[in-house]
Protein backbone atom coordinates (compact mmCIF):
# COMPACT_ATOMS: atom_id res chain seq x y z
CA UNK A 1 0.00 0.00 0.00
CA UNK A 2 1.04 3.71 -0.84
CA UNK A 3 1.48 5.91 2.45
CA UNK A 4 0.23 9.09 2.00
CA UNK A 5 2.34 12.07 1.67
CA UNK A 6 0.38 15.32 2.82
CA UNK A 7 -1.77 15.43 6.18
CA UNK A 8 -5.30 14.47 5.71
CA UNK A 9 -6.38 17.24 8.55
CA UNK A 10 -4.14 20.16 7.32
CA UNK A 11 -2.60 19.20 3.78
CA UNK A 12 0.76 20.09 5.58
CA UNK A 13 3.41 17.24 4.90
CA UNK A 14 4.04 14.23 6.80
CA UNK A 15 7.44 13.20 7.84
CA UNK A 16 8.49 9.65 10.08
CA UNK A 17 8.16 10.39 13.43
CA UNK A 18 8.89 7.68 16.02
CA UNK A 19 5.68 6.91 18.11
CA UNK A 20 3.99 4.28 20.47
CA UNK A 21 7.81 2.06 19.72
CA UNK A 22 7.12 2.33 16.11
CA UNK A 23 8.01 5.31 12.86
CA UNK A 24 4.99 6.62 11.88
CA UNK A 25 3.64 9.04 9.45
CA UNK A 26 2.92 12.21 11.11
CA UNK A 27 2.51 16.12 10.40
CA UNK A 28 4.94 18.50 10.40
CA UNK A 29 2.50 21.35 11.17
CA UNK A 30 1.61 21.62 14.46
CA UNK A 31 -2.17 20.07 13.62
CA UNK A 32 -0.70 16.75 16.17
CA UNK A 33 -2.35 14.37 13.07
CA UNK A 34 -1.07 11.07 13.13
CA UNK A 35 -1.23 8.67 9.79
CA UNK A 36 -1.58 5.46 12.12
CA UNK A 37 -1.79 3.30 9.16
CA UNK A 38 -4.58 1.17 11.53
CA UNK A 39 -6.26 -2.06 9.09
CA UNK A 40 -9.34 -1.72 7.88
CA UNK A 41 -12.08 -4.19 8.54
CA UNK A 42 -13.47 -6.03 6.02
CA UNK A 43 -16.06 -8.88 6.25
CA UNK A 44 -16.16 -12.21 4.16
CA UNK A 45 -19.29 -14.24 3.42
CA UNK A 46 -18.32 -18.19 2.86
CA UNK A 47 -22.25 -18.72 1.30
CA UNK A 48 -23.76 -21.37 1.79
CA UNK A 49 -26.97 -21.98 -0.44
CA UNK A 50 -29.36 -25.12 -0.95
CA UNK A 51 -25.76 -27.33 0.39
CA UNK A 52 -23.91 -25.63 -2.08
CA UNK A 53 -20.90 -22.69 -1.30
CA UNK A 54 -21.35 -19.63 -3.80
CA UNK A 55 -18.06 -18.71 -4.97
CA UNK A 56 -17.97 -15.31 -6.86
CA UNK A 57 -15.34 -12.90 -9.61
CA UNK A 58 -15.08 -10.04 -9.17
CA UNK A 59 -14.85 -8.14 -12.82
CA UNK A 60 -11.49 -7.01 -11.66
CA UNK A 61 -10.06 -10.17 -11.35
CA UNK A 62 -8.69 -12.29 -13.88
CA UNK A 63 -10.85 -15.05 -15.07
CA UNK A 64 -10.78 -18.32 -13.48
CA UNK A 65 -9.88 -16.72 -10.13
CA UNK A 66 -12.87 -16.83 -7.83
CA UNK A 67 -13.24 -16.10 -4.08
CA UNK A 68 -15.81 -15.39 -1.40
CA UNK A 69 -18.02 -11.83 -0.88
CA UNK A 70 -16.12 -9.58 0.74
CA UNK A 71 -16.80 -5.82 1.94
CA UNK A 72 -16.46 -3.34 4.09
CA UNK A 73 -17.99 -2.88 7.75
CA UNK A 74 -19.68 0.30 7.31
CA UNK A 75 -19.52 2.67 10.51
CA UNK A 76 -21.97 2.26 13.10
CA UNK A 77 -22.85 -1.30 11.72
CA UNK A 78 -21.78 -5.04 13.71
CA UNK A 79 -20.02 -7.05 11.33
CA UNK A 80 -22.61 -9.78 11.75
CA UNK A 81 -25.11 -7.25 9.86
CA UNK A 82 -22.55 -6.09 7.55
CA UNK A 83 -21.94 -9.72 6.13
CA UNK A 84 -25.47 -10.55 5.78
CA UNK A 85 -25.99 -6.75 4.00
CA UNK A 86 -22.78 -7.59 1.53
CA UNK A 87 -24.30 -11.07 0.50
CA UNK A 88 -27.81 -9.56 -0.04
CA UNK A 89 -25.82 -6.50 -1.90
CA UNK A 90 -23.90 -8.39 -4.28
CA UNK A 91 -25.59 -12.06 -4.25
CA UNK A 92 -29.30 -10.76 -3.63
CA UNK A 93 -29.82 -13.22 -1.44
CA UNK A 94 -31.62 -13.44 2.55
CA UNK A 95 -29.06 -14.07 4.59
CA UNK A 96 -31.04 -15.93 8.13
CA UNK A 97 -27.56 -16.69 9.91
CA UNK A 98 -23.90 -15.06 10.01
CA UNK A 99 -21.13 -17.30 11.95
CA UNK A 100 -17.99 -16.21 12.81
CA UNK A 101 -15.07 -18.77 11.61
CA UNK A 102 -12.27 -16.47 12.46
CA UNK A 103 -10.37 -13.26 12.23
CA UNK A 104 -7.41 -13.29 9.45
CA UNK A 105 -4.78 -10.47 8.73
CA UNK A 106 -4.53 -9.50 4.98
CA UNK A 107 -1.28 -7.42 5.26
CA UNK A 108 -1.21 -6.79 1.36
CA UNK A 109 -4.25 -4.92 1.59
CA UNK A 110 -3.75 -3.50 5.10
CA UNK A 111 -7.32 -5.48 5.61
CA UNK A 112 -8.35 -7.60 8.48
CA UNK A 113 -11.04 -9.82 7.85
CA UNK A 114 -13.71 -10.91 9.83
CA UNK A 115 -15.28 -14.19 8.22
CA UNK A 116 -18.47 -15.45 8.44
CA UNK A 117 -20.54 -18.72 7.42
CA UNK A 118 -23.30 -17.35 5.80
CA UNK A 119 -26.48 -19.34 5.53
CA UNK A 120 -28.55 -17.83 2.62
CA UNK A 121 -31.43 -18.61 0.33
CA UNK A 122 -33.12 -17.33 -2.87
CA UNK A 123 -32.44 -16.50 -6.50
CA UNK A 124 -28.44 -15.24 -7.19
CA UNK A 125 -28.62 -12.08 -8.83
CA UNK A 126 -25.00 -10.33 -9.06
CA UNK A 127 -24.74 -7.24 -8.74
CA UNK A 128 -22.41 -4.88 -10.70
CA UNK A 129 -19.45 -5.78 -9.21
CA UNK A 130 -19.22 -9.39 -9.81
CA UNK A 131 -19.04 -10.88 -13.13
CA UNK A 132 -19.91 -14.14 -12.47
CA UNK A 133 -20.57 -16.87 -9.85
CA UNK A 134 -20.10 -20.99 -8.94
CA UNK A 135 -21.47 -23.14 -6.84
CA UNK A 136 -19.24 -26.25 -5.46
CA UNK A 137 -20.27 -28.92 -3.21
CA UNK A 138 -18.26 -28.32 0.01
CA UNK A 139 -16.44 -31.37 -0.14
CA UNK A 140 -14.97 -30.27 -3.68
CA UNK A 141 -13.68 -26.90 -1.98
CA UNK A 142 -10.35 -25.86 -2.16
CA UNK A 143 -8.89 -23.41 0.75
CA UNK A 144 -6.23 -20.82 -1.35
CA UNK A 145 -2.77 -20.09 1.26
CA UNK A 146 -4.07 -15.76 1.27
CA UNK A 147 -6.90 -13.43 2.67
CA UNK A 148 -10.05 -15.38 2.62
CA UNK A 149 -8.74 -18.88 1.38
CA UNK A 150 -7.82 -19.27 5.36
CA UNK A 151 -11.17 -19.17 6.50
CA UNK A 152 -12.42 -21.58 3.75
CA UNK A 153 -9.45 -24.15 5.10
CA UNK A 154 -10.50 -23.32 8.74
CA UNK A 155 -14.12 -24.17 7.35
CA UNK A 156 -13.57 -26.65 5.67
CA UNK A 157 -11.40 -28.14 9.13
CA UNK A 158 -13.48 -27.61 11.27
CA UNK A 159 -16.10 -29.35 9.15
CA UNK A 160 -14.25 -33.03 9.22
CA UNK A 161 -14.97 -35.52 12.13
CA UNK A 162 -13.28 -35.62 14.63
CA UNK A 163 -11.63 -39.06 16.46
């Protein structure tokens, strides 16, 4: 990710200032703002629909290369509600339960993710973000080793019998 270069409260520039045992980004004027570089939360919806798990592409991505909704927790909002609001936003479908399966960093992004096993129902419609959907029986899912592939593997884990 880019770090800014100009003060978001004042416009002044920001130069590396040692803070809380790190460098950080911080203004020169004497405004006190502090670039903290904090993640931003972002909630994933592993959908689950009739048995099936609805995989989606994003139009940005290349094709072939599918993953799970994603989106961002909007302020004010739990990130149970914002799940279920991203897979009725994008999938157009009723989300009746949101389950957590675990909290993942996504450095690359400067993301954390909250996932969530999303029990859903009703017609897929995409919205204008995705360009296209699957559906794969969960025992034919594959976890991916970044961002949201580690909640389908601890899914998929925590799925299997246990001795």
């Amino acid at each position: 990710m880019k770090s800014p270069r100009f003060c978001s409260a004042c416009g002044a520039p920001l130069a590396p200032t040692p803070l809380a045992g790190r460098l950080r980004l911080a203004c020169s004027a004497p405004c006190g703002h502090v670039e903290w570089g904090n993640p931003l939360p972002v909630v994933a919806a592993l959908v689950e629909r009739e048995g099936l798990i609805v995989l989606a592409r994003n139009h940005a991505w290349q094709p072939g290369v599918f993953g799970l909704v994603t989106g961002f927790l909007e302020a004010g909002e739990s990130p149970e509600a914002a799940v279920m609001r991203e897979v009725k936003e994008e999938l157009a479908l009723e989300a009746s339960s949101a389950t957590l399966i675990g909290v993942y960093p996504f450095e690359r992004k400067n993301e954390v993710i909250l996932a969530y096993h999303v029990q859903a129902s009703g017609e897929i419609v995409l919205n204008e973000e995705l360009a296209e959907f699957r559906l794969i029986a969960p025992e034919k899912l594959r976890p991916w080793d970044f961002g949201t592939g580690l909640a389908v593997r601890d899914w998929l884990l925590a799925r299997e019998p246990r001795p």
